[in-house]
PDB file of N, CA and C in Angstrom:
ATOM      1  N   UNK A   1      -4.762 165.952 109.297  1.00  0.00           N
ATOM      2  CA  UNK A   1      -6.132 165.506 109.325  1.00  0.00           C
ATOM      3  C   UNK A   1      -6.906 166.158 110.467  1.00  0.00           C
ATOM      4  N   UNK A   2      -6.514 166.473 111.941  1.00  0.00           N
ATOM      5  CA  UNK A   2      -6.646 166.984 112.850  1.00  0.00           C
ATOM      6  C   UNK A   2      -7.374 168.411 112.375  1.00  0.00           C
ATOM      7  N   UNK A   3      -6.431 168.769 111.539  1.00  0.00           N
ATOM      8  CA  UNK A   3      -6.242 170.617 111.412  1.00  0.00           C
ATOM      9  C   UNK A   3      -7.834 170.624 110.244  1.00  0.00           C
ATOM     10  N   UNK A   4      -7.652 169.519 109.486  1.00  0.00           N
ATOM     11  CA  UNK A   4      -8.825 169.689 108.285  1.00  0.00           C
ATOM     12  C   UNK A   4     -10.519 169.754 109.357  1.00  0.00           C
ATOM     13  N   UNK A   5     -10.552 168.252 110.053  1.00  0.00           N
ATOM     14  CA  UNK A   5     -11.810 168.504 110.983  1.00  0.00           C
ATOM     15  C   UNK A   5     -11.914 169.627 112.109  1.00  0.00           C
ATOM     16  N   UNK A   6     -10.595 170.218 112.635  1.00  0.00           N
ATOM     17  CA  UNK A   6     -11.041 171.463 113.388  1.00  0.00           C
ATOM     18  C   UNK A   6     -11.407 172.795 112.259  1.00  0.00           C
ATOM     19  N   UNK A   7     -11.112 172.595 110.674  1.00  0.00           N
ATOM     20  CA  UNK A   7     -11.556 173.549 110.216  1.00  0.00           C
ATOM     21  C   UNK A   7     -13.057 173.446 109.827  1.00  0.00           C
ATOM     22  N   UNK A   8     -13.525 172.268 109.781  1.00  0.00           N
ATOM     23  CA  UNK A   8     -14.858 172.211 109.491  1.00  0.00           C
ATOM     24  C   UNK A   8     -15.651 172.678 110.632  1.00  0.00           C
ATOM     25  N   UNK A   9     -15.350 172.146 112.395  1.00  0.00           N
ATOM     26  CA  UNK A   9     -16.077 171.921 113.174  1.00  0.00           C
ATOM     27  C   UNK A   9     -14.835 172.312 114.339  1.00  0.00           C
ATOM     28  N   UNK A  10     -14.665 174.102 114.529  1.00  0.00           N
ATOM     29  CA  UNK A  10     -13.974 174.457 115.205  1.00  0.00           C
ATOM     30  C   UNK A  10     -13.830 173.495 117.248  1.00  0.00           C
ATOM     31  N   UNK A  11     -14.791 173.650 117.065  1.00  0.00           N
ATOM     32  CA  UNK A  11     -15.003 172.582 118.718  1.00  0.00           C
ATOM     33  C   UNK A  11     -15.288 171.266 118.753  1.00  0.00           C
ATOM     34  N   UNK A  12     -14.961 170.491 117.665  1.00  0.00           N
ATOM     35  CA  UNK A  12     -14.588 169.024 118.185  1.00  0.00           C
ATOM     36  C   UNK A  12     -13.957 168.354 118.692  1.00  0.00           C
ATOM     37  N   UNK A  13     -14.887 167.811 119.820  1.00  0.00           N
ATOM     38  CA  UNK A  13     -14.023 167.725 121.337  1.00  0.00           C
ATOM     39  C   UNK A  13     -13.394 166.443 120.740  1.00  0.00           C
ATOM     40  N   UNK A  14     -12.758 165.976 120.108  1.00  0.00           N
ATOM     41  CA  UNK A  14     -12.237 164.442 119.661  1.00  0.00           C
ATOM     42  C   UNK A  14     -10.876 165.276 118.755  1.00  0.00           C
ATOM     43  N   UNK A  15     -11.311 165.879 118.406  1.00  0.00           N
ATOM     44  CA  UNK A  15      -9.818 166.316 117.214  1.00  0.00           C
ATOM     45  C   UNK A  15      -9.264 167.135 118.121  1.00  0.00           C
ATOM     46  N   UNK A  16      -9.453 168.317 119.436  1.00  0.00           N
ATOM     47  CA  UNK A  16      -9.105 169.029 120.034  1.00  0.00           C
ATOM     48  C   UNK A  16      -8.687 168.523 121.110  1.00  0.00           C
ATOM     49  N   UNK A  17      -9.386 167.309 121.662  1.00  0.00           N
ATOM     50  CA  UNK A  17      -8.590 166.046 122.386  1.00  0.00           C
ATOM     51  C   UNK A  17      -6.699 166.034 121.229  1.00  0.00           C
ATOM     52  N   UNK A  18      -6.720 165.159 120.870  1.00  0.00           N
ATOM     53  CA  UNK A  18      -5.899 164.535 119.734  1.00  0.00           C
ATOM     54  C   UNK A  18      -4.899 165.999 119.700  1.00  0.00           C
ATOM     55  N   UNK A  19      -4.955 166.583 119.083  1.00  0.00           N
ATOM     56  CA  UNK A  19      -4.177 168.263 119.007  1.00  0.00           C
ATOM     57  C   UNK A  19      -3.330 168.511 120.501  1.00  0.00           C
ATOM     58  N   UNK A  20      -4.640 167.985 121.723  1.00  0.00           N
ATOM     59  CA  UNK A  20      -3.760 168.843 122.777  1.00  0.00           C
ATOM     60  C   UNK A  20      -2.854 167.914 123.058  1.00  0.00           C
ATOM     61  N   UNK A  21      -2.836 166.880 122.949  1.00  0.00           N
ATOM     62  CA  UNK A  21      -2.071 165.408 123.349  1.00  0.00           C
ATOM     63  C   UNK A  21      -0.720 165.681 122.466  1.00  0.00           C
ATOM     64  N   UNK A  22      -1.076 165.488 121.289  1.00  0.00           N
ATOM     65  CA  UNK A  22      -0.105 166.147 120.394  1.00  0.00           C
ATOM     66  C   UNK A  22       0.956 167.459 120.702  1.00  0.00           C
ATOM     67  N   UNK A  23       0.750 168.062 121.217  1.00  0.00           N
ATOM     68  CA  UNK A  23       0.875 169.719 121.655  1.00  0.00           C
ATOM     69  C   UNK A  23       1.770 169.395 122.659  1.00  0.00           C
ATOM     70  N   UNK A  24       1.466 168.446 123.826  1.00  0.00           N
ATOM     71  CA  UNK A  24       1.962 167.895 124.649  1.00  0.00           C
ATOM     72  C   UNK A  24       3.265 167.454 124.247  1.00  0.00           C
ATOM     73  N   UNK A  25       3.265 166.556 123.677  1.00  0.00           N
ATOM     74  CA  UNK A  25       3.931 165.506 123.072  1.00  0.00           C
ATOM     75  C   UNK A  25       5.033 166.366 122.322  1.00  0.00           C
ATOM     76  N   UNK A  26       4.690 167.329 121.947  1.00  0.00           N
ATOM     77  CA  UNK A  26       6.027 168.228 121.244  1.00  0.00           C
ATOM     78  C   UNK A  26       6.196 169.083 121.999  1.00  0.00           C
ATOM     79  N   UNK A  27       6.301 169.222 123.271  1.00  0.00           N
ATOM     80  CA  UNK A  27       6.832 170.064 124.199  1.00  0.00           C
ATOM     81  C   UNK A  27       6.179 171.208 124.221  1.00  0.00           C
ATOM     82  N   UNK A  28       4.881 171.387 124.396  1.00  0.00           N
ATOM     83  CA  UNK A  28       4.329 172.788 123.895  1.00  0.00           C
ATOM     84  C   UNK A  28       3.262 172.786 124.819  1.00  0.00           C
ATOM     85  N   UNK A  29       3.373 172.850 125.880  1.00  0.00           N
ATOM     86  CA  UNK A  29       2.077 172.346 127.306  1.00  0.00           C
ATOM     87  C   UNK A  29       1.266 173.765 126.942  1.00  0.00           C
ATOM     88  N   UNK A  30       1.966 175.295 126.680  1.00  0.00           N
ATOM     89  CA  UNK A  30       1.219 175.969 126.855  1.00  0.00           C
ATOM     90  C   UNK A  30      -0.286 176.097 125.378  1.00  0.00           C
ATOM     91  N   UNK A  31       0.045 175.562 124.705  1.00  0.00           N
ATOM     92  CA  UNK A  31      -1.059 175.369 123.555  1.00  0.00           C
ATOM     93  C   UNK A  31      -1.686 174.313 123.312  1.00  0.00           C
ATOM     94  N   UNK A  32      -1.108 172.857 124.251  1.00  0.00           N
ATOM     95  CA  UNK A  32      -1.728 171.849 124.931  1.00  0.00           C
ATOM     96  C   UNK A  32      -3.200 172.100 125.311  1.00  0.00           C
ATOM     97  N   UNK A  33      -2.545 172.832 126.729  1.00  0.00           N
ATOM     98  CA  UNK A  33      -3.559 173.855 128.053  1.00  0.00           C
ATOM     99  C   UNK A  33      -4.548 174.378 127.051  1.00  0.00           C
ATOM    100  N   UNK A  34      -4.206 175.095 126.163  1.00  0.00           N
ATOM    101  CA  UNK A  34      -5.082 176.064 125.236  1.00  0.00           C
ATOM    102  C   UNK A  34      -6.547 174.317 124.873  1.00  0.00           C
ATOM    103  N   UNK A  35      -5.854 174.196 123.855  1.00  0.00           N
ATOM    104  CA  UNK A  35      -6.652 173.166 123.214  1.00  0.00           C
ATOM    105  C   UNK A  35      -7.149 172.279 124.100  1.00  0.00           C
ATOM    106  N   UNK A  36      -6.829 171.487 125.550  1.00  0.00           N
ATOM    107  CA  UNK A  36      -7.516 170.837 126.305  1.00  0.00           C
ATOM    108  C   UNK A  36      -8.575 171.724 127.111  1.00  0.00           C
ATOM    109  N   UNK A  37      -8.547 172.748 127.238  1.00  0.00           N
ATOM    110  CA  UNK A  37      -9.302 173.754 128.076  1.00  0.00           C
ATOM    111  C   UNK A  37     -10.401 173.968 127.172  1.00  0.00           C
ATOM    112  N   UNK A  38     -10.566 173.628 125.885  1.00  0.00           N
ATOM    113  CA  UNK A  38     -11.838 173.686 124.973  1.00  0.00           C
ATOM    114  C   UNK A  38     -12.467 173.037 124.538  1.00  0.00           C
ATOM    115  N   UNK A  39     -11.476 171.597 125.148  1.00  0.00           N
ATOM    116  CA  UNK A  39     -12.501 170.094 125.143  1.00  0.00           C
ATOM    117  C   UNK A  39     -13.302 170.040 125.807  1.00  0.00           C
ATOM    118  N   UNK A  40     -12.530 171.132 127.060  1.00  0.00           N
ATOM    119  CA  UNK A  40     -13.906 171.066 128.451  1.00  0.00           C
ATOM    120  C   UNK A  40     -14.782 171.540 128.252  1.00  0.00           C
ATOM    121  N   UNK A  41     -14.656 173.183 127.708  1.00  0.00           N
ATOM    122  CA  UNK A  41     -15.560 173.649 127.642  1.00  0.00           C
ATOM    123  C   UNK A  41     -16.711 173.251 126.685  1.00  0.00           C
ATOM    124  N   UNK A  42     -16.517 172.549 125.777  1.00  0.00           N
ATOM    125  CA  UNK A  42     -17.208 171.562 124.837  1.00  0.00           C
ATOM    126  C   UNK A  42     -18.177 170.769 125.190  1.00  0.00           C
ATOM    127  N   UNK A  43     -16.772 169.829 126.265  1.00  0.00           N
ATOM    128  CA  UNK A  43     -17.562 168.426 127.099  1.00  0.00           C
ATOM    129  C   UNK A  43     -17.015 167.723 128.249  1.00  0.00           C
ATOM    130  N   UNK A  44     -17.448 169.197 128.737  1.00  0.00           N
ATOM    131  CA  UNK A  44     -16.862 168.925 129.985  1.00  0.00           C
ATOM    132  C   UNK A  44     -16.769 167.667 131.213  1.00  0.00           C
ATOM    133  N   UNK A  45     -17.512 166.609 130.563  1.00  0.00           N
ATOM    134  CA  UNK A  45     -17.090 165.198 131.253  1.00  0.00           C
ATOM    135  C   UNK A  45     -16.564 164.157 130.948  1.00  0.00           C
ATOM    136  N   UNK A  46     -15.017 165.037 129.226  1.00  0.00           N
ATOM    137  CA  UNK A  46     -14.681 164.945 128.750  1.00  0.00           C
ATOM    138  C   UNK A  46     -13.631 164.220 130.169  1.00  0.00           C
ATOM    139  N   UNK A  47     -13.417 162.863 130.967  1.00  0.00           N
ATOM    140  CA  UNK A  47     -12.289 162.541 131.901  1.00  0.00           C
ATOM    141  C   UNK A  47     -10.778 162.659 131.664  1.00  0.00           C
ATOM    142  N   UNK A  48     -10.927 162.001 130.751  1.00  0.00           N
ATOM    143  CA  UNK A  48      -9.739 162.172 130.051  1.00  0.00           C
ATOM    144  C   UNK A  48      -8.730 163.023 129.746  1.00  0.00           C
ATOM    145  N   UNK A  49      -9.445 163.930 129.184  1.00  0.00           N
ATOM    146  CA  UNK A  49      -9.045 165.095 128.740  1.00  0.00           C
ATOM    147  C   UNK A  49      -8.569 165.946 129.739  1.00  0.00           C
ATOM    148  N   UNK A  50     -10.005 166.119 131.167  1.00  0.00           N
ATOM    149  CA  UNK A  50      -8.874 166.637 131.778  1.00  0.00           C
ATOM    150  C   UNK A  50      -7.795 166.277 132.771  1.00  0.00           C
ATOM    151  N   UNK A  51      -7.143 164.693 132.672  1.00  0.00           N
ATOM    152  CA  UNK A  51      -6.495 164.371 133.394  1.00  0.00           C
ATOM    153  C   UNK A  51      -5.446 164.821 131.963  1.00  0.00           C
ATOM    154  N   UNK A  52      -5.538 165.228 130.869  1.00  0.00           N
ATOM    155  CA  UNK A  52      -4.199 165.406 130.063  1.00  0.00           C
ATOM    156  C   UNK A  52      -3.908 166.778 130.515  1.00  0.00           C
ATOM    157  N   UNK A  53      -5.101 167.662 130.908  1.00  0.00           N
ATOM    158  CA  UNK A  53      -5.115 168.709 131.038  1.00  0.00           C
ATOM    159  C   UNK A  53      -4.455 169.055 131.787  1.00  0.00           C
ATOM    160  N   UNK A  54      -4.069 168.006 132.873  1.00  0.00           N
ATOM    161  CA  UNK A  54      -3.514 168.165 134.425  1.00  0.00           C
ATOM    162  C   UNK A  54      -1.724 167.893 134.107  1.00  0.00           C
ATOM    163  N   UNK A  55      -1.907 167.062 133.270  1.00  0.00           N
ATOM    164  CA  UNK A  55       0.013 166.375 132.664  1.00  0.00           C
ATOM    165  C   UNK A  55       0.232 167.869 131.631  1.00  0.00           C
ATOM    166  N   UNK A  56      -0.567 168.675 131.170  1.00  0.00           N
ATOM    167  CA  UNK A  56       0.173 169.580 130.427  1.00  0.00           C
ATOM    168  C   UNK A  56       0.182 170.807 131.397  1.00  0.00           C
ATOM    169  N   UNK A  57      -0.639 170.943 132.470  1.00  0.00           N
ATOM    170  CA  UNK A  57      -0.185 172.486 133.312  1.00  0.00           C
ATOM    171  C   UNK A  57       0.700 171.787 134.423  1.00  0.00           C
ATOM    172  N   UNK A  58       1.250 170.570 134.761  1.00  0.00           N
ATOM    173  CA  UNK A  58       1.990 170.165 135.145  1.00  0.00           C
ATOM    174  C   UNK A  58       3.440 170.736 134.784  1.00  0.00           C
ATOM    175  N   UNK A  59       3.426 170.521 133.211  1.00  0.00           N
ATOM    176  CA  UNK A  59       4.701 170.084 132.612  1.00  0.00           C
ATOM    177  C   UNK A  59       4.732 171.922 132.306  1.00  0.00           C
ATOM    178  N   UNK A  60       3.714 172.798 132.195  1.00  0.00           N
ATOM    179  CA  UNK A  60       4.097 174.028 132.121  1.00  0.00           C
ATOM    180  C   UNK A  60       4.217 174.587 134.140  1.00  0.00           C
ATOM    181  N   UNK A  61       4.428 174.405 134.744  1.00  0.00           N
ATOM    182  CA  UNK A  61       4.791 174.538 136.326  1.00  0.00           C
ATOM    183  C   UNK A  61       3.577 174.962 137.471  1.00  0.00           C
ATOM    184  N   UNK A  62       2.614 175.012 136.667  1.00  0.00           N
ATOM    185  CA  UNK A  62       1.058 175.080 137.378  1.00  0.00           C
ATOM    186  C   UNK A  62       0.450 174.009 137.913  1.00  0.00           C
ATOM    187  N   UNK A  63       1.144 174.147 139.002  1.00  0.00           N
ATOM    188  CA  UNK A  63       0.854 172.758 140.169  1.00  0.00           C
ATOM    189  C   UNK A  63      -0.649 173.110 140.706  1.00  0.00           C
ATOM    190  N   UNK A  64      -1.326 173.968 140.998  1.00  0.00           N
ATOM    191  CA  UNK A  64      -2.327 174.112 141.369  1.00  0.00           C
ATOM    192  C   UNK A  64      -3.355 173.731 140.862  1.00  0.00           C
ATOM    193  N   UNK A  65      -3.833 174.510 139.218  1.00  0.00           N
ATOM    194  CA  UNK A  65      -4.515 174.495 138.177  1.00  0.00           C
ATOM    195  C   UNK A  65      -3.992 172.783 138.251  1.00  0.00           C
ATOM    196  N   UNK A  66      -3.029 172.726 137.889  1.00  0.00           N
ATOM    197  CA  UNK A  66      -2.849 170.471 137.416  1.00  0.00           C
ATOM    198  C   UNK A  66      -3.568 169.906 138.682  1.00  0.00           C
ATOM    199  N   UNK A  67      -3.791 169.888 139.851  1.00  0.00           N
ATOM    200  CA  UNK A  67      -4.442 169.284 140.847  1.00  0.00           C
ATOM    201  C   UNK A  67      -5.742 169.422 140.933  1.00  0.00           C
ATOM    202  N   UNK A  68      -6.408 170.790 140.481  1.00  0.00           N
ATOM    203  CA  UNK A  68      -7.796 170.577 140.152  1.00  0.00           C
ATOM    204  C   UNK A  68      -7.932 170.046 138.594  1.00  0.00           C
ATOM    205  N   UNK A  69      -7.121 170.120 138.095  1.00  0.00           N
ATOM    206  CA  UNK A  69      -7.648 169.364 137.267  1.00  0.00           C
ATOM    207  C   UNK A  69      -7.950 167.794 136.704  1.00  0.00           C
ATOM    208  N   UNK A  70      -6.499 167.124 138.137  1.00  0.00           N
ATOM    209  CA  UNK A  70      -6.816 166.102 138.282  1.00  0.00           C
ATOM    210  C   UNK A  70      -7.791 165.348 139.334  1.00  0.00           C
ATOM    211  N   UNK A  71      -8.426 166.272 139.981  1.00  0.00           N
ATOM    212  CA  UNK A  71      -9.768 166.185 140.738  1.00  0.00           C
ATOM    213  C   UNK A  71     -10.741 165.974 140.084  1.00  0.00           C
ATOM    214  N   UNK A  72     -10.610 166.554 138.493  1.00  0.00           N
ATOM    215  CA  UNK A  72     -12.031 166.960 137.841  1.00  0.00           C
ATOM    216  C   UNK A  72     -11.742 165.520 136.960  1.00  0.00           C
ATOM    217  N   UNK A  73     -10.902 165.180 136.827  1.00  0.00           N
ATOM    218  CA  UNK A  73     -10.217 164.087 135.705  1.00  0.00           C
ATOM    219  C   UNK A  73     -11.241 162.823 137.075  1.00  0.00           C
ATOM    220  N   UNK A  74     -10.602 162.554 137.742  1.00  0.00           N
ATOM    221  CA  UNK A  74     -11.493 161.815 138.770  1.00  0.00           C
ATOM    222  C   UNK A  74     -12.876 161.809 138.851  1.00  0.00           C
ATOM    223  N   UNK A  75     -13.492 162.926 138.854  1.00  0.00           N
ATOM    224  CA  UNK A  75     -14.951 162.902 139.512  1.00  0.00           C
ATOM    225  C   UNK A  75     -15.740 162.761 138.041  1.00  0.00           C
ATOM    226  N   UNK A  76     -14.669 162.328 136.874  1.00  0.00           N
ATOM    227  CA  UNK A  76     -15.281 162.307 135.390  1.00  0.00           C
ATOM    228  C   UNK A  76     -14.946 161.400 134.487  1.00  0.00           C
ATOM    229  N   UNK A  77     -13.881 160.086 135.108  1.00  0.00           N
ATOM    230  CA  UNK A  77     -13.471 159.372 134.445  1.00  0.00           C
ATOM    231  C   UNK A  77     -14.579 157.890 134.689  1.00  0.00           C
ATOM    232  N   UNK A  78     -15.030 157.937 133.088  1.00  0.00           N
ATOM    233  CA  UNK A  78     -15.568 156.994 132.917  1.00  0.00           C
ATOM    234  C   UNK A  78     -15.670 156.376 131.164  1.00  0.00           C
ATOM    235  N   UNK A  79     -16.245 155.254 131.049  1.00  0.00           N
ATOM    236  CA  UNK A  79     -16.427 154.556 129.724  1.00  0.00           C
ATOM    237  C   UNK A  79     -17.652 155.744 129.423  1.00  0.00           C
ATOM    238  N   UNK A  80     -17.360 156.415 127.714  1.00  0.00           N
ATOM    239  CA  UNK A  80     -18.254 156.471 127.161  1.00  0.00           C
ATOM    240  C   UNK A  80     -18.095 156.106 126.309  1.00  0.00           C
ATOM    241  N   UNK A  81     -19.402 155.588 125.595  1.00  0.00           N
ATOM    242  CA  UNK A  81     -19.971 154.458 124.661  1.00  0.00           C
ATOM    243  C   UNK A  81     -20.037 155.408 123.273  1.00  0.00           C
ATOM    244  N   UNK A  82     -20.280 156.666 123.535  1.00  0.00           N
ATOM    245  CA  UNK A  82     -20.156 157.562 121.977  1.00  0.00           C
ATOM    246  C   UNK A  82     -18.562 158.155 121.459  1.00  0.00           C
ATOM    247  N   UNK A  83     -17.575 157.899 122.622  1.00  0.00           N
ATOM    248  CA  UNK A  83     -16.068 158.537 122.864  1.00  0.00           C
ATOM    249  C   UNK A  83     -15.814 157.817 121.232  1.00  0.00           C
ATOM    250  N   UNK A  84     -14.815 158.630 120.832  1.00  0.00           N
ATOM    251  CA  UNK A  84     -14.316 157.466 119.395  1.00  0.00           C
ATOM    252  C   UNK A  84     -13.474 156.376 120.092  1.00  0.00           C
ATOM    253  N   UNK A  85     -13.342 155.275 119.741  1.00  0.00           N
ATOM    254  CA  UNK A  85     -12.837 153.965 119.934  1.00  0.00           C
ATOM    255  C   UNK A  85     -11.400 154.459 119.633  1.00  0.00           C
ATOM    256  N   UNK A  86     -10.986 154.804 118.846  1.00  0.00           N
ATOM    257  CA  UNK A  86      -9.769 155.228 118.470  1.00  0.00           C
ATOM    258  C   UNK A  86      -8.888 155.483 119.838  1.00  0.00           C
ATOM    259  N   UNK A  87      -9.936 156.755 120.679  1.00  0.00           N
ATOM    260  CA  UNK A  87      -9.340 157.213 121.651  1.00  0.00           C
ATOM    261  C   UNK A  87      -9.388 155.792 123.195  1.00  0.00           C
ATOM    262  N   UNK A  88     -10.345 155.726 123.164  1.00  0.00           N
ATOM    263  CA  UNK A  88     -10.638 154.968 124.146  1.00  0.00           C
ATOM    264  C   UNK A  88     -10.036 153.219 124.446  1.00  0.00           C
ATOM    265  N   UNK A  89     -10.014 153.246 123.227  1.00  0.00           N
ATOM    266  CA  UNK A  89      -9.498 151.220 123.191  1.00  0.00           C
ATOM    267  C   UNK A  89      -7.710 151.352 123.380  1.00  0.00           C
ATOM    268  N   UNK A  90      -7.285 152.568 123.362  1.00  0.00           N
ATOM    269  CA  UNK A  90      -5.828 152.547 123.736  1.00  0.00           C
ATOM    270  C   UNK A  90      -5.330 152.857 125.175  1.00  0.00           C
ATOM    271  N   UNK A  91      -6.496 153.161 126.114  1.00  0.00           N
ATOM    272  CA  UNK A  91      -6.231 153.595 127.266  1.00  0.00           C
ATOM    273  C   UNK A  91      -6.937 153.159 128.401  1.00  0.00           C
ATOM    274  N   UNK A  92      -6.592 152.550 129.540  1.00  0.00           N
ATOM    275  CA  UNK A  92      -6.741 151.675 130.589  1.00  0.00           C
ATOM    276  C   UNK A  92      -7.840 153.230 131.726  1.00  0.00           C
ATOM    277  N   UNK A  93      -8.759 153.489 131.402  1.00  0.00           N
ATOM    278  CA  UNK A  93      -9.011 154.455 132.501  1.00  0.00           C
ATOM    279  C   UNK A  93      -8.859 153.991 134.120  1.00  0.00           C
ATOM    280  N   UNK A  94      -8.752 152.699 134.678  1.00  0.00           N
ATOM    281  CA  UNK A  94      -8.156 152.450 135.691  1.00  0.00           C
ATOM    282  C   UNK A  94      -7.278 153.053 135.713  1.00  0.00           C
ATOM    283  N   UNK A  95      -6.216 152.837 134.318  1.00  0.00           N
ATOM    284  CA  UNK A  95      -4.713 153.366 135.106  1.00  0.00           C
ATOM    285  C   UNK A  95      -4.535 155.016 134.992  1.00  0.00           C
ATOM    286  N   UNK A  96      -5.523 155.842 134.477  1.00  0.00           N
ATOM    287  CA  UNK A  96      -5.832 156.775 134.699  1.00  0.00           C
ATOM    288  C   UNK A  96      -6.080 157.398 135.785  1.00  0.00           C
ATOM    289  N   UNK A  97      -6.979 157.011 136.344  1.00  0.00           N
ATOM    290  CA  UNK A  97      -7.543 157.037 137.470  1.00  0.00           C
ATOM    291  C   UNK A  97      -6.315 156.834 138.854  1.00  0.00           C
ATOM    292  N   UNK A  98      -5.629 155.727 138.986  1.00  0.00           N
ATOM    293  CA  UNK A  98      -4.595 155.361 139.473  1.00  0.00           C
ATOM    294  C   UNK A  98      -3.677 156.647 139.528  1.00  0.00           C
ATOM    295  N   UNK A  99      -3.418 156.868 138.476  1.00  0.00           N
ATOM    296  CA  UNK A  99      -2.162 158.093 138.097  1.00  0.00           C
ATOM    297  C   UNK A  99      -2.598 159.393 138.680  1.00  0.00           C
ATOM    298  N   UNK A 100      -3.714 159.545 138.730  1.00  0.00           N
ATOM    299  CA  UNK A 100      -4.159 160.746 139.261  1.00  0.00           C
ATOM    300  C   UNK A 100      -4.421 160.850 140.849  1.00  0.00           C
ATOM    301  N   UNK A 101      -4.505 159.792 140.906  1.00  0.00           N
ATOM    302  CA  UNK A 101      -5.048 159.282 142.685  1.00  0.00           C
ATOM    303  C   UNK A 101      -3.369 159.578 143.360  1.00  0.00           C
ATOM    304  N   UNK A 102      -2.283 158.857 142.361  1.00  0.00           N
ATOM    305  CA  UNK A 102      -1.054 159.128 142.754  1.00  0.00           C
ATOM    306  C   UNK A 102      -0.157 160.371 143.217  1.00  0.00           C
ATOM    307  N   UNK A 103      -0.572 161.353 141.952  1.00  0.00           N
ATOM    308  CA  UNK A 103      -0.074 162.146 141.867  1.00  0.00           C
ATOM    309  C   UNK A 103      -0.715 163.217 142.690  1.00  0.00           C
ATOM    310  N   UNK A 104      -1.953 163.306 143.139  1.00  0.00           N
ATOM    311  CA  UNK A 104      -2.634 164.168 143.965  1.00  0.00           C
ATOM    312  C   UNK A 104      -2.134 163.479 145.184  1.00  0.00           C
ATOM    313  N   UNK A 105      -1.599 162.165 145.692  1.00  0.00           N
ATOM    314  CA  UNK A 105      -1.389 162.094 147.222  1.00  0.00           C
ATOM    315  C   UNK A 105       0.024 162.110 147.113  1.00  0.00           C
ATOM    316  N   UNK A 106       0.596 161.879 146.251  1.00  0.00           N
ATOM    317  CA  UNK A 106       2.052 162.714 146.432  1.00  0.00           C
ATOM    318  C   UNK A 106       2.845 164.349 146.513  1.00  0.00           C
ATOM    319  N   UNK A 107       1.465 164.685 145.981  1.00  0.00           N
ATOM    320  CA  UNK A 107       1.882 166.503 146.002  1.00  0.00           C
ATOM    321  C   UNK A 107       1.184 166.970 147.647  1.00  0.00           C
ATOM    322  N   UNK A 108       0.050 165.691 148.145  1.00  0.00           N
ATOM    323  CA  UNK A 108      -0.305 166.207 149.276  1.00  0.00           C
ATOM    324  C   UNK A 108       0.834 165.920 150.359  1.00  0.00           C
ATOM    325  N   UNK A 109       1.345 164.996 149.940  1.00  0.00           N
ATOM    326  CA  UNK A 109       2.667 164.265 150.698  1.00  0.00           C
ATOM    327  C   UNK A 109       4.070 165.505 151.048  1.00  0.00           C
ATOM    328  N   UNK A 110       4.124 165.748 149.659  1.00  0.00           N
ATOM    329  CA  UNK A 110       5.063 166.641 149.540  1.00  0.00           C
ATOM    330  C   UNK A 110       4.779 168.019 150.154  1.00  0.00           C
ATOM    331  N   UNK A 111       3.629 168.184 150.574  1.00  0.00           N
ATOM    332  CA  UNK A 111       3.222 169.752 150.999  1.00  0.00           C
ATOM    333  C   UNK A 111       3.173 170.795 149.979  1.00  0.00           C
ATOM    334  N   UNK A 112       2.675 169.889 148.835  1.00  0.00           N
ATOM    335  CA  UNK A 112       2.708 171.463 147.494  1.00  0.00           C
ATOM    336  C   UNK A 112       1.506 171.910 148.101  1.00  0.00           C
ATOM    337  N   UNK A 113       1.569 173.240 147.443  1.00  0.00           N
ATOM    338  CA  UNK A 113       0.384 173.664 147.597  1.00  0.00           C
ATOM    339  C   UNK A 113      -0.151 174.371 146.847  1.00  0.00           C
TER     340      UNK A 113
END
């Protein structure tokens, strides 16, 4: 269903959300990265998205790129009222927010850099 609405409407930031999560989810961060990197460019205050953005260049070993992106996931996580419900009524953006707050003072902890 994903694949049918990205063929109608190559940049829908909601099905290209959904895809990269997916992408994720089957071990595939680097086509994750692909597909979350075009939610941004879409909508880009897309929060969400890029805190997934940050768990998939994570999980591909791009600690850098994942820390700004969980900066940007921060300075963008909020309720929107047009987001599909689908996406939004399953996910606590507190604990979003939380996770990212975490994981950026633990890599500062750790001295990544």
């Amino acid at each position: 269903m994903i694949e049918e609405v990205l063929a109608r409407e190559p940049l829908h930031p909601d099905a290209l959300f959904v895809r990269g999560i997916a992408e994720l989810a089957q071990g595939d961060p680097a086509s994750a990265i692909a597909s979350l990197r075009r939610v941004l460019y879409v909508d880009p205050a897309f929060g969400l998205a890029a805190f997934e953005l940050g768990r998939a260049l994570d999980s591909a070993g791009q600690a850098e790129a994942a820390r700004r992106a969980y900066g940007r996931a921060l300075g963008t996580l909020q309720p929107e009222p047009g987001r599909e419900s689908l996406i939004l009524d399953r996910v606590d953006l507190e604990d979003v927010e939380a996770a990212c707050r975490m994981k950026l003072e633990l890599d500062l902890k750790a001295g990544v850099a």
